[in-house]
N, C-alpha and C. Protein backbone atom coordinates (compact mmCIF):
# COMPACT_ATOMS: atom_id res chain seq x y z
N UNK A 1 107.47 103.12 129.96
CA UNK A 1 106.75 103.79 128.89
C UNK A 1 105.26 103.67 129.19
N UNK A 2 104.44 105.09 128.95
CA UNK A 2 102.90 104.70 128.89
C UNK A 2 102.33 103.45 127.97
N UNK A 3 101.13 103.16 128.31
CA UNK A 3 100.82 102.19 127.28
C UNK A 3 100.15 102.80 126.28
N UNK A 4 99.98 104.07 126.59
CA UNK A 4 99.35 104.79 125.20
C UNK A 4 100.31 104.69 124.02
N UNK A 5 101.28 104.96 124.47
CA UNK A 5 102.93 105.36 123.94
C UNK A 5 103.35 104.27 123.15
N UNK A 6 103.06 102.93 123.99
CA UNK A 6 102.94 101.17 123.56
C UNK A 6 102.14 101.20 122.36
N UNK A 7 100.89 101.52 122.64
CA UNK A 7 99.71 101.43 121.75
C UNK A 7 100.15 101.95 120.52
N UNK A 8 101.18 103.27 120.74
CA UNK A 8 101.10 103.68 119.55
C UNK A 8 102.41 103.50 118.45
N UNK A 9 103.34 102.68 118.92
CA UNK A 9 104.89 102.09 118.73
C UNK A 9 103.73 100.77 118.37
N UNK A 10 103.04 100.09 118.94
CA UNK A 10 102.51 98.60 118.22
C UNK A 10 101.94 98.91 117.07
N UNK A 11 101.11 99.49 116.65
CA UNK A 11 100.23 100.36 116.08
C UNK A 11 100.94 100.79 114.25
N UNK A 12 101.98 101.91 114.84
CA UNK A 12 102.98 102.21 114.01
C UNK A 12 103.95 100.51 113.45
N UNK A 13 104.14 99.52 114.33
CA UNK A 13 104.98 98.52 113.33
C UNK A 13 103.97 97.95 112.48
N UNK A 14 102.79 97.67 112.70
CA UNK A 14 101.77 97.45 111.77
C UNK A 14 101.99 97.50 110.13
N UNK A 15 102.14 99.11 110.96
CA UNK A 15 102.30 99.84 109.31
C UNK A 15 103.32 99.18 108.35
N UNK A 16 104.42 99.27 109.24
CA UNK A 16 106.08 99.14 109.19
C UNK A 16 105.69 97.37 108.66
N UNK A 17 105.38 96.89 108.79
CA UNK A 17 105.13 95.16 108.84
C UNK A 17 104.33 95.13 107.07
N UNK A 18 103.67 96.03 107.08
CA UNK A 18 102.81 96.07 105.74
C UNK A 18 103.35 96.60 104.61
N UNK A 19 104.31 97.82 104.68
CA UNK A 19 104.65 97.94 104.03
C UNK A 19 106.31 97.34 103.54
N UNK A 20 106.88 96.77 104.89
CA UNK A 20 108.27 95.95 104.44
C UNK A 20 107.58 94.34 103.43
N UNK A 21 106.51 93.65 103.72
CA UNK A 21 105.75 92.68 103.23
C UNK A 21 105.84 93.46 101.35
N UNK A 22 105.13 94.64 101.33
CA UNK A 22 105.19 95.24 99.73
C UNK A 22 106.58 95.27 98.73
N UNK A 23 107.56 95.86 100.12
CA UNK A 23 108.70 96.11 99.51
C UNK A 23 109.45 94.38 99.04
N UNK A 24 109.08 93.64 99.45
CA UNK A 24 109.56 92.39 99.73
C UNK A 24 109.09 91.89 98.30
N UNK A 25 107.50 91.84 98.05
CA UNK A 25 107.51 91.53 96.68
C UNK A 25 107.78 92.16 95.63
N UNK A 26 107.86 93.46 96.01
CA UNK A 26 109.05 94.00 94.97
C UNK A 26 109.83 93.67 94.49
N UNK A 27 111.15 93.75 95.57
CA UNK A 27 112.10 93.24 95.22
C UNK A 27 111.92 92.03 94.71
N UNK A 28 111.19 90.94 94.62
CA UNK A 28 111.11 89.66 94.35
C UNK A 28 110.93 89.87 92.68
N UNK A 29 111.26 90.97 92.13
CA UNK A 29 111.19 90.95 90.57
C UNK A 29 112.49 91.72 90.11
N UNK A 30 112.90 91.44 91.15
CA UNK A 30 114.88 92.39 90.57
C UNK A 30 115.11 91.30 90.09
N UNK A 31 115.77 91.38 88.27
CA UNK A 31 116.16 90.38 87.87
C UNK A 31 117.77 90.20 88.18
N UNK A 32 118.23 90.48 88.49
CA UNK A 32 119.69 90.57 89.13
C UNK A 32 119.33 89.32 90.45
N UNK A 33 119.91 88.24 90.53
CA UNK A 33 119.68 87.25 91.49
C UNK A 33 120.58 88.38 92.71
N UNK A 34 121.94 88.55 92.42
CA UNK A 34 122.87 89.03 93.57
C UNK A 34 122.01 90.23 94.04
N UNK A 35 121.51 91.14 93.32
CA UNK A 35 120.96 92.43 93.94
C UNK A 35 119.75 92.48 94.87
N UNK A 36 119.33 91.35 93.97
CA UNK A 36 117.95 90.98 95.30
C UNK A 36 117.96 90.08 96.18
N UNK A 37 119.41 89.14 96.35
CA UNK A 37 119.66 88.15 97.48
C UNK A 37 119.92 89.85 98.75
N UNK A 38 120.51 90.76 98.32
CA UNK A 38 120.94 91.78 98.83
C UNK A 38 120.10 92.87 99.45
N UNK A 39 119.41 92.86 98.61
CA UNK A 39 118.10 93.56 99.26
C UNK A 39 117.42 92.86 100.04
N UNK A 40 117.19 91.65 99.84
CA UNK A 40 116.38 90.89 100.89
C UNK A 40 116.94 90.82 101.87
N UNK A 41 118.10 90.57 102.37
CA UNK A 41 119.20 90.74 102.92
C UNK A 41 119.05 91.86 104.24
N UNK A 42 118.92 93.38 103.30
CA UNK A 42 118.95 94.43 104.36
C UNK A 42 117.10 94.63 104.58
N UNK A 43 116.46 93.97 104.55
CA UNK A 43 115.03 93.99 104.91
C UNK A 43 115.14 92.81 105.84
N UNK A 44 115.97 91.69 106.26
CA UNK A 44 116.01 91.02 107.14
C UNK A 44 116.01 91.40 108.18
N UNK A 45 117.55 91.85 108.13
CA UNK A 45 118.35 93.00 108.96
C UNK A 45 117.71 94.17 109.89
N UNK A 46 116.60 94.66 108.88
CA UNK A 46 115.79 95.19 109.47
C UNK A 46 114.75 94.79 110.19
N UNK A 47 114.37 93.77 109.83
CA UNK A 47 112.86 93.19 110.59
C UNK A 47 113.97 92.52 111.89
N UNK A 48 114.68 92.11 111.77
CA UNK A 48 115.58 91.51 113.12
C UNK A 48 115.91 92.43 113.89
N UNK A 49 116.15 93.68 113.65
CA UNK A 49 116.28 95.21 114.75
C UNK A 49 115.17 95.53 114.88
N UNK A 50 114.09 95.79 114.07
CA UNK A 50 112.98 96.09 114.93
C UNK A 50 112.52 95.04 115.77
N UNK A 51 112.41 93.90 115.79
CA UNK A 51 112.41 93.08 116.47
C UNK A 51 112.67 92.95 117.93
N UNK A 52 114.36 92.83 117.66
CA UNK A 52 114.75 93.09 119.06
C UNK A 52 114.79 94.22 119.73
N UNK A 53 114.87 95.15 119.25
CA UNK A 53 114.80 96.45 119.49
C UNK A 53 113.70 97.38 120.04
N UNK A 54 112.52 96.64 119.15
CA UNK A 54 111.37 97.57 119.76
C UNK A 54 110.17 96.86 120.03
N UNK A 55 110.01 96.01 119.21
CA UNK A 55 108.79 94.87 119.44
C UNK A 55 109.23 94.22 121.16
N UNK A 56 110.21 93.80 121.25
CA UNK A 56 110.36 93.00 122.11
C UNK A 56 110.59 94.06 123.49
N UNK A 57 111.00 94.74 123.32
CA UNK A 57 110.74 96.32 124.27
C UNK A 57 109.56 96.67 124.54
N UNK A 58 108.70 97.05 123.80
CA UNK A 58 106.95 97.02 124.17
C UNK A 58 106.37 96.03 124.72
N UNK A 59 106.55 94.47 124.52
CA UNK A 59 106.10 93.57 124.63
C UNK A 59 106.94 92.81 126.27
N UNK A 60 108.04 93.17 126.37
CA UNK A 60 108.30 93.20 127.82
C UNK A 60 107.46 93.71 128.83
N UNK A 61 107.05 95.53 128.47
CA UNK A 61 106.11 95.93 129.06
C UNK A 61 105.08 95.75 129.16
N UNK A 62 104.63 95.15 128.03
CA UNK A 62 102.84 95.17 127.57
C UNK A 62 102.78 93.38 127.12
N UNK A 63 102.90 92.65 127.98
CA UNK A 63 102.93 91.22 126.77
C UNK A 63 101.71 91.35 125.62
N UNK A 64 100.63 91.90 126.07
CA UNK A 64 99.68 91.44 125.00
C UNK A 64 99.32 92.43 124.24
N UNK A 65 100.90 93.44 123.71
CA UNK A 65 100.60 93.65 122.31
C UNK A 65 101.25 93.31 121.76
N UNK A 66 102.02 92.23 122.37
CA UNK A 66 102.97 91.38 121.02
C UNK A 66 101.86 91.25 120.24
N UNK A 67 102.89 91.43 118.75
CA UNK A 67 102.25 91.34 117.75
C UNK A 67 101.33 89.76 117.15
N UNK A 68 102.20 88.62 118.00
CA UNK A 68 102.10 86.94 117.59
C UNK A 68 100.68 86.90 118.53
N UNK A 69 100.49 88.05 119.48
CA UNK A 69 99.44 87.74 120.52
C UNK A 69 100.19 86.97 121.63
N UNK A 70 101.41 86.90 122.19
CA UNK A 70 101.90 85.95 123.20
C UNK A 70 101.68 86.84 124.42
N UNK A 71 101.46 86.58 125.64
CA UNK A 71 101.31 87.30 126.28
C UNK A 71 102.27 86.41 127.98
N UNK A 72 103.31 86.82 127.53
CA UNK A 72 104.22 85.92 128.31
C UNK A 72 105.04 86.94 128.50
N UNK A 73 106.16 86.90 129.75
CA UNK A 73 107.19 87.69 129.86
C UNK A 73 108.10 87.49 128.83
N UNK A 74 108.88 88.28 128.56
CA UNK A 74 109.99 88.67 127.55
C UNK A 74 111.13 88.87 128.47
């Protein structure tokens, strides 16, 4: 992949990082304990696929746009 391409997949989880953080305290006011163990749940789920999926895919290529700043092979 270009690193423009990188730049712009790092760039874009940003976003993705800011706004799952919003949705998170959201949910943190579902008064339903089960509905929001559940929701938190599939926002895990998600931050663990993007994760492996694409963060760690860019960051193979590019160590130093991991997001933590590591700049190590993957």
């Amino acid at each position: 992949m270009k690193r423009e391409v990188a730049e712009g997949i790092s760039a874009a989880l940003k976003q993705v990082e800011q706004a799952l953080g919003q949705l998170d305290i959201a949910i943190c006011s579902v008064e339903s304990e089960s509905e929001r163990k559940r929701m938190i749940g599939v926002i895990l789920d998600i931050v663990g696929d993007i994760h492996r999926h694409i963060t760690l895919t860019v960051a193979r290529e590019y160590p130093d746009l991991h997001p933590d700043g590591y700049s190590r092979t993957w």
